[in-house]
Structures are given as C-alpha cells and as structure tokens.
C-alpha atoms as a PDB file:
ATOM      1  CA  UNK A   1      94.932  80.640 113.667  1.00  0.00           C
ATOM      2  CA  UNK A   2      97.662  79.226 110.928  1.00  0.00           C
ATOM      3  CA  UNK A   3      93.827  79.471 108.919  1.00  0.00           C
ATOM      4  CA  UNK A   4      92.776  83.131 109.635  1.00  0.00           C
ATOM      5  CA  UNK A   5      96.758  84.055 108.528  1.00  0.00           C
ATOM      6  CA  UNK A   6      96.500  82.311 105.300  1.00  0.00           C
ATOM      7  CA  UNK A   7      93.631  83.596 104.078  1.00  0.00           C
ATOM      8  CA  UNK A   8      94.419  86.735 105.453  1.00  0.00           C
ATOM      9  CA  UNK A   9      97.192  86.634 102.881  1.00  0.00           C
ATOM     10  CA  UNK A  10      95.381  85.187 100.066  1.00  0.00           C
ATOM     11  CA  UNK A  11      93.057  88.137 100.038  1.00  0.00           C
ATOM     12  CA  UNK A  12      95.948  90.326 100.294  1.00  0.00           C
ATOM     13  CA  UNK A  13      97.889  88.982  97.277  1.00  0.00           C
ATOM     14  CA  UNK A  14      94.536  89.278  95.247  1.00  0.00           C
ATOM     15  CA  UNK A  15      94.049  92.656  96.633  1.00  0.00           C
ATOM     16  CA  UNK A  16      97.402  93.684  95.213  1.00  0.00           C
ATOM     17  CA  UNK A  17      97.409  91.548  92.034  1.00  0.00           C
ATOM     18  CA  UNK A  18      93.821  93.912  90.828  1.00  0.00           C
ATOM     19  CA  UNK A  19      95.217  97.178  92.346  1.00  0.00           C
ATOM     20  CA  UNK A  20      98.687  96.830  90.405  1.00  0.00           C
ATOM     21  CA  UNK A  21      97.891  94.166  87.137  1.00  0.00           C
ATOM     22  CA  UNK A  22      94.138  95.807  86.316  1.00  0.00           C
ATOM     23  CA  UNK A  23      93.615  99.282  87.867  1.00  0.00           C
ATOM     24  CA  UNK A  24      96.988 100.735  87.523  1.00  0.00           C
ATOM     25  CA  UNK A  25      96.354 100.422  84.040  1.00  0.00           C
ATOM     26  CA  UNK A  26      93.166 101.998  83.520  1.00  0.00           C
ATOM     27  CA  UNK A  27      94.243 105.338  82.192  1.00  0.00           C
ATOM     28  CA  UNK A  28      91.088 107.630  82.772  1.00  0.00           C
ATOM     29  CA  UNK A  29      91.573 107.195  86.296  1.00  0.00           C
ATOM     30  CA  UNK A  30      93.586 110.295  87.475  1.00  0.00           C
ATOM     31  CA  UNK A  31      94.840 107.849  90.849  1.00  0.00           C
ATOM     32  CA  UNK A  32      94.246 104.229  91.829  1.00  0.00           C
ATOM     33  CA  UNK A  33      92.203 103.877  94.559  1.00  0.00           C
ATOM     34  CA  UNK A  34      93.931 101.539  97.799  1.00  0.00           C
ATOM     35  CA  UNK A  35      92.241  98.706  98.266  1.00  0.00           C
ATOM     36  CA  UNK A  36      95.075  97.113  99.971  1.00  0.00           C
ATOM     37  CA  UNK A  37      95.332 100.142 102.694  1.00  0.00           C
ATOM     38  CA  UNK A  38      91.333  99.153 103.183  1.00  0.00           C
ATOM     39  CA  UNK A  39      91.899  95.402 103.395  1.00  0.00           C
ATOM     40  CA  UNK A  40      94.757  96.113 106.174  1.00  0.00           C
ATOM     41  CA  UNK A  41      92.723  99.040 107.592  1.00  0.00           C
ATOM     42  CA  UNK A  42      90.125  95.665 108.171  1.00  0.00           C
ATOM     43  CA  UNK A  43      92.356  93.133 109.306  1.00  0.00           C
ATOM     44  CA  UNK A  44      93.787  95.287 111.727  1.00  0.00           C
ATOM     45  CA  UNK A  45      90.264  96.546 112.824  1.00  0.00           C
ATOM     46  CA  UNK A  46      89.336  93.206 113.313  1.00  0.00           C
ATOM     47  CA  UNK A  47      92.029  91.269 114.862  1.00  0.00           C
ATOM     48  CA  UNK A  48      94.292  93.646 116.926  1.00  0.00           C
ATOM     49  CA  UNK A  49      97.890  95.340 116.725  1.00  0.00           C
ATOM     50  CA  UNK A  50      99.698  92.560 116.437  1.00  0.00           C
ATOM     51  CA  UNK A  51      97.890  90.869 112.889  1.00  0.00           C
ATOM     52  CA  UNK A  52      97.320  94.710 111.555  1.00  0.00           C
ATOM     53  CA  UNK A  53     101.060  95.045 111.422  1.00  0.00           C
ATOM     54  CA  UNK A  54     101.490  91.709 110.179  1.00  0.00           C
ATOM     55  CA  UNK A  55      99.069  92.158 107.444  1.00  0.00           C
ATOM     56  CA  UNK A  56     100.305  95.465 106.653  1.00  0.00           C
ATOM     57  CA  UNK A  57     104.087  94.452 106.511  1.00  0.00           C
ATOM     58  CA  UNK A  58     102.588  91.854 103.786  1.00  0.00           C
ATOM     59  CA  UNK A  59     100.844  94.093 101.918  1.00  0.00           C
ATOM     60  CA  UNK A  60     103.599  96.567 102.011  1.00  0.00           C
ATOM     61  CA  UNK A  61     105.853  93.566 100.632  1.00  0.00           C
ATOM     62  CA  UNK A  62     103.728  92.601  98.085  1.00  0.00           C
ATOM     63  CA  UNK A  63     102.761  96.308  96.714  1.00  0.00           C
ATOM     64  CA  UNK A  64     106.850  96.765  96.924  1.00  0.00           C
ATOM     65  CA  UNK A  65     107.483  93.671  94.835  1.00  0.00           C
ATOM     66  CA  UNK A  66     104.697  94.390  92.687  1.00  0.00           C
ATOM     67  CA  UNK A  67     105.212  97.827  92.102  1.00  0.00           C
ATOM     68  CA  UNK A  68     108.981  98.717  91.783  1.00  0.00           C
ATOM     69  CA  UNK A  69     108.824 101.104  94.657  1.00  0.00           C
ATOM     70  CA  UNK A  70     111.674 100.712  96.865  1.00  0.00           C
ATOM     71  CA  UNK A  71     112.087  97.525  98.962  1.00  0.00           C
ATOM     72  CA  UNK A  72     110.671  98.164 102.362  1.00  0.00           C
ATOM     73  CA  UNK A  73     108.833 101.621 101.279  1.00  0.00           C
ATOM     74  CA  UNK A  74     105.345 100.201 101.344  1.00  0.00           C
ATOM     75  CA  UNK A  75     106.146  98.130 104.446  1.00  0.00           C
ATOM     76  CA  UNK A  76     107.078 100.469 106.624  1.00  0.00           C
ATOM     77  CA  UNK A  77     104.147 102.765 106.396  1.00  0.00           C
ATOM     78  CA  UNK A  78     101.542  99.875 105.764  1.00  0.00           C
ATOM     79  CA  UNK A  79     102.828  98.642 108.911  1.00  0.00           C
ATOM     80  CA  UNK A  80     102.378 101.492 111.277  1.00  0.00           C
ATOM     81  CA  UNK A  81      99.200 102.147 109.751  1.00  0.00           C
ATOM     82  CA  UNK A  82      98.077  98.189 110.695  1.00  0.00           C
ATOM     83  CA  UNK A  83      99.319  99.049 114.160  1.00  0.00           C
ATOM     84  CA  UNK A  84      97.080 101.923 114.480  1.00  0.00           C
ATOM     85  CA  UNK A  85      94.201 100.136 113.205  1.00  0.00           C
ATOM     86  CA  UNK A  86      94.885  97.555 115.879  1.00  0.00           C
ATOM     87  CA  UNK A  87      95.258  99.746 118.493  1.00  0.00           C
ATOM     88  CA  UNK A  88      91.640 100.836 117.602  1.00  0.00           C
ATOM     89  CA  UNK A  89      90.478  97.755 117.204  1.00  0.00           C
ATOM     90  CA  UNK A  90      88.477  97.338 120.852  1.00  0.00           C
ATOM     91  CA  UNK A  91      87.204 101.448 120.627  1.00  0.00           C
ATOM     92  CA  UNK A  92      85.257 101.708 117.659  1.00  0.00           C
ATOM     93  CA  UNK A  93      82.677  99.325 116.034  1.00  0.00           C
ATOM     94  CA  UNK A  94      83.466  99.477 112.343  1.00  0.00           C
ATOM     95  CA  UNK A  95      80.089  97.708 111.287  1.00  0.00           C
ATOM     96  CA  UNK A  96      77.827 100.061 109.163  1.00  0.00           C
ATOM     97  CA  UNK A  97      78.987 102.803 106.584  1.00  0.00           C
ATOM     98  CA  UNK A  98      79.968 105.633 108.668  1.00  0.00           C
ATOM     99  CA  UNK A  99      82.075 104.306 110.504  1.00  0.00           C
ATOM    100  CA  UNK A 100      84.331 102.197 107.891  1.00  0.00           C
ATOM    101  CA  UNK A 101      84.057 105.722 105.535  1.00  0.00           C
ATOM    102  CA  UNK A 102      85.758 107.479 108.602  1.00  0.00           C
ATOM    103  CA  UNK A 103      88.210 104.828 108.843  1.00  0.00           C
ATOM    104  CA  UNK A 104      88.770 104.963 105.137  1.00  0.00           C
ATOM    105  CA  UNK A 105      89.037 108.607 104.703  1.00  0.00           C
ATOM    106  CA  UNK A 106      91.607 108.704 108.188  1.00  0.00           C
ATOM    107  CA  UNK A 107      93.751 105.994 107.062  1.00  0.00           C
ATOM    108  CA  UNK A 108      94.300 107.459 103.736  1.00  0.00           C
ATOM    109  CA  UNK A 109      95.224 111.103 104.996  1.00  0.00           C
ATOM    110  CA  UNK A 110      97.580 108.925 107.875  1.00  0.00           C
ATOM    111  CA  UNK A 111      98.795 107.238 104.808  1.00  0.00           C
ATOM    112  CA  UNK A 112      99.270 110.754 102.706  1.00  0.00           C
ATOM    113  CA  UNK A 113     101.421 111.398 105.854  1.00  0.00           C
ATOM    114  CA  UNK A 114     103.760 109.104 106.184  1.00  0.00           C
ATOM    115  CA  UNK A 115     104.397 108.867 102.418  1.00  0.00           C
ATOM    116  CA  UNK A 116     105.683 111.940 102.624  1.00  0.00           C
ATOM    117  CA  UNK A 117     107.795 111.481 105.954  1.00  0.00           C
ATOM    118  CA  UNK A 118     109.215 108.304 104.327  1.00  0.00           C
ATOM    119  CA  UNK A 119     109.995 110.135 100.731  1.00  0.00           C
ATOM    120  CA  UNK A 120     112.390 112.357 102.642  1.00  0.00           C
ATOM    121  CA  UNK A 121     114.469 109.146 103.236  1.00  0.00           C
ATOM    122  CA  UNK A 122     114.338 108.495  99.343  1.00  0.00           C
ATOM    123  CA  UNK A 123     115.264 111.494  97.968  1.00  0.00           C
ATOM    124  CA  UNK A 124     115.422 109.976  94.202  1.00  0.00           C
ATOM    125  CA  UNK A 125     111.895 108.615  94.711  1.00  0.00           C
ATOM    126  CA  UNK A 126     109.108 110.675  93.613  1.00  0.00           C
ATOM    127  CA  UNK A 127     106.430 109.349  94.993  1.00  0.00           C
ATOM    128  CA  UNK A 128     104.108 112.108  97.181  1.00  0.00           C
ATOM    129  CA  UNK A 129     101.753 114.340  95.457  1.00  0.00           C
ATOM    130  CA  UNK A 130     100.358 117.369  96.689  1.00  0.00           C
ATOM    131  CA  UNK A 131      97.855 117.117  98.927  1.00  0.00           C
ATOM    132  CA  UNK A 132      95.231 119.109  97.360  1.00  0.00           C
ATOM    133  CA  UNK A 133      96.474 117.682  93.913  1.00  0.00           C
ATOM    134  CA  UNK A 134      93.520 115.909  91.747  1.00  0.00           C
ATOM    135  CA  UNK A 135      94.804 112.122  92.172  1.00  0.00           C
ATOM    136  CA  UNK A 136      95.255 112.555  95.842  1.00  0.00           C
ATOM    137  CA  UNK A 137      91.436 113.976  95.879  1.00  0.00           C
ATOM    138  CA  UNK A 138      90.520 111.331  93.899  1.00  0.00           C
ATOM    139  CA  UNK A 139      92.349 108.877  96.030  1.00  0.00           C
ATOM    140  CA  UNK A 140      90.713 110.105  99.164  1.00  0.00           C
ATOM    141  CA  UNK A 141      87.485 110.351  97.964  1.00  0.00           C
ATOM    142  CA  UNK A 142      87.859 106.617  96.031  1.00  0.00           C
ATOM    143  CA  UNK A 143      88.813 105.386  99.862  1.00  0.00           C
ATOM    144  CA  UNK A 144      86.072 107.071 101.825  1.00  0.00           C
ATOM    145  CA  UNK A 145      83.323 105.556  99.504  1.00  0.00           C
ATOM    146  CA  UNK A 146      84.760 101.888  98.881  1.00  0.00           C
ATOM    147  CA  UNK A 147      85.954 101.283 102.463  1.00  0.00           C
ATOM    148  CA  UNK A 148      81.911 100.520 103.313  1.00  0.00           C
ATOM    149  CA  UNK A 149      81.787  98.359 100.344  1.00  0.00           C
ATOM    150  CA  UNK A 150      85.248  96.655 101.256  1.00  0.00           C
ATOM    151  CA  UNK A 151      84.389  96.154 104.941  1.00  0.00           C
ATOM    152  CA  UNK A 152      81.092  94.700 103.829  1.00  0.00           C
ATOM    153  CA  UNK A 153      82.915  92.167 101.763  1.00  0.00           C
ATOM    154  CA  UNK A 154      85.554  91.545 103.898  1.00  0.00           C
ATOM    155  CA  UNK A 155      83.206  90.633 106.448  1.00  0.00           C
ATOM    156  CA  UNK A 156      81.855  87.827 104.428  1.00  0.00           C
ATOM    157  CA  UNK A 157      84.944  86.135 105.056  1.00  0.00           C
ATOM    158  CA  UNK A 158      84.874  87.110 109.050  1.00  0.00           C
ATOM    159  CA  UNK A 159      85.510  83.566 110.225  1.00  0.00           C
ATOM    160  CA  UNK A 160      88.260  82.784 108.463  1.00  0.00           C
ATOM    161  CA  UNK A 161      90.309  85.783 109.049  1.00  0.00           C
ATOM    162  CA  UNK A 162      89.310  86.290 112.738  1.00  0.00           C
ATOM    163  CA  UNK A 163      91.719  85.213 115.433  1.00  0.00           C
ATOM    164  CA  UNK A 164      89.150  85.344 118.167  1.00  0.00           C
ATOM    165  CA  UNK A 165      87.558  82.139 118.626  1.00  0.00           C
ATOM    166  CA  UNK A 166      84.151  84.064 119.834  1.00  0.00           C
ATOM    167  CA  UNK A 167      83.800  85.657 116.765  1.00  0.00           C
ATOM    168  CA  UNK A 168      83.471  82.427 114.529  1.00  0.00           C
ATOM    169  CA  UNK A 169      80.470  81.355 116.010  1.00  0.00           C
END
C-alpha cells in the first residue's frame, strides 16, 4: 500500500515537473495539454474515491506550488475531480481507447467547470478562458487524444500503483 502511494506520487511530481518546466514553455502551443488531470483521472479510475482524491489533492499541490496559482486552487478542483473518478471506478472499464478518450474529454469539460466556479472565489485571478476559446479547444482536444496513450502507459506501472491486492497478480 505505503508502495502503490509512493509511486503514485513519483509519477505525479514527474507529471507536473514536464507539464510546468518543458511544455509550458513551448510557445507554438496555443494551451498545455493536462497530463496531470489524466494521471489523476487514472489513479482514481483505478483505485477508488478515496486514492483519486488523494492523488488529486497532490497534484493540485504540486501544480499550485509549481505554477504560482493560488495555494489550494488546483487542489480543490483536482480533488473533486479524483473523487468522481473514484466513484466511477467499479462502473466503467477504462481499458481500450474509447473509453479512456471519454474519460479524458469528460474530465476536462468537469475540469473547465469548476475552474470557473472556483475563479469566482478569486476575483484577482484570471485564470478561465472561454469555453469555445482556441486554447480551451486545444486543451480538450489535446486530452481526448492523449488520455488513451496516458492510460496505456500508466497501466504499465498497474502493480505498483494498485491498492487491490487481486490486481497485482
């Protein structure tokens, strides 16, 4: 268990060190695409309510750290959205691409969402774009066709981040 939780985190911190230190800064890109919303998206897919909001208050900590948003902006959001993930966890089998692409392109909108619920707290944050803006588009459209790719190579590493012992066989 200790195990599955520090790798869980490893990946995360990685996760966040290429979205913010490599692909922030690569200016033709109109919007960075969230990797870490995929990786906790996974981890909550995989392991329940309770280690999706756990990975997505870490993630949320890290990308506030990392980022200069406002502490706790990131980890509220990233939180609920682990929580969700969880809570589908046991429904839907997230092996294949449709199904992860359909996760991907849901958690983004969800995230979209309560970005903008959340800015209304911060009023000298800007931080939500339009909706129908280009780097939101892009965003979306980044999410829907990595979160295959992600899930695949997230499940490389299934048996150290899963907390079920049935799973590591």
């Amino acid at each position: 268990m200790t195990k599955s939780y520090i790798v869980s985190i490893i990946i995360l911190f990685c996760t966040v060190l290429i979205e913010t230190a490599i692909l922030s800064n690569i200016t033709i890109l109109p919007a960075v695409p969230d990797m870490l919303l995929l990786c906790t998206l996974y981890m909550g897919m995989l392991n329940g309510k309770v280690a999706g909001e756990i990975s997505g208050f870490i993630s949320g900590l890290f990308l506030d750290l990392l980022s200069g948003a406002p502490l706790g902006f990131n980890c509220l959001y990233r939180t609920v959205i682990g929580f969700l993930a969880g809570i589908l966890s046991t429904t839907f089998n997230f092996d294949g691409i449709f199904m992860p692409a359909i996760i991907g392109f849901t958690g983004t909108l969800i995230k979209a969402l309560f970005v903008w619920i959340i800015s209304l707290l911060y009023p000298n944050v800007t931080i939500m774009e339009h909706i129908l803006s280009v780097p939101f588009i892009f965003e979306l459209a980044c999410n829907t066709i990595l979160a295959p790719v992600f899930f695949k190579f997230l499940s490389l590493f299934k048996a150290s981040l899963s907390l079920k012992p049935e799973d590591n066989e």
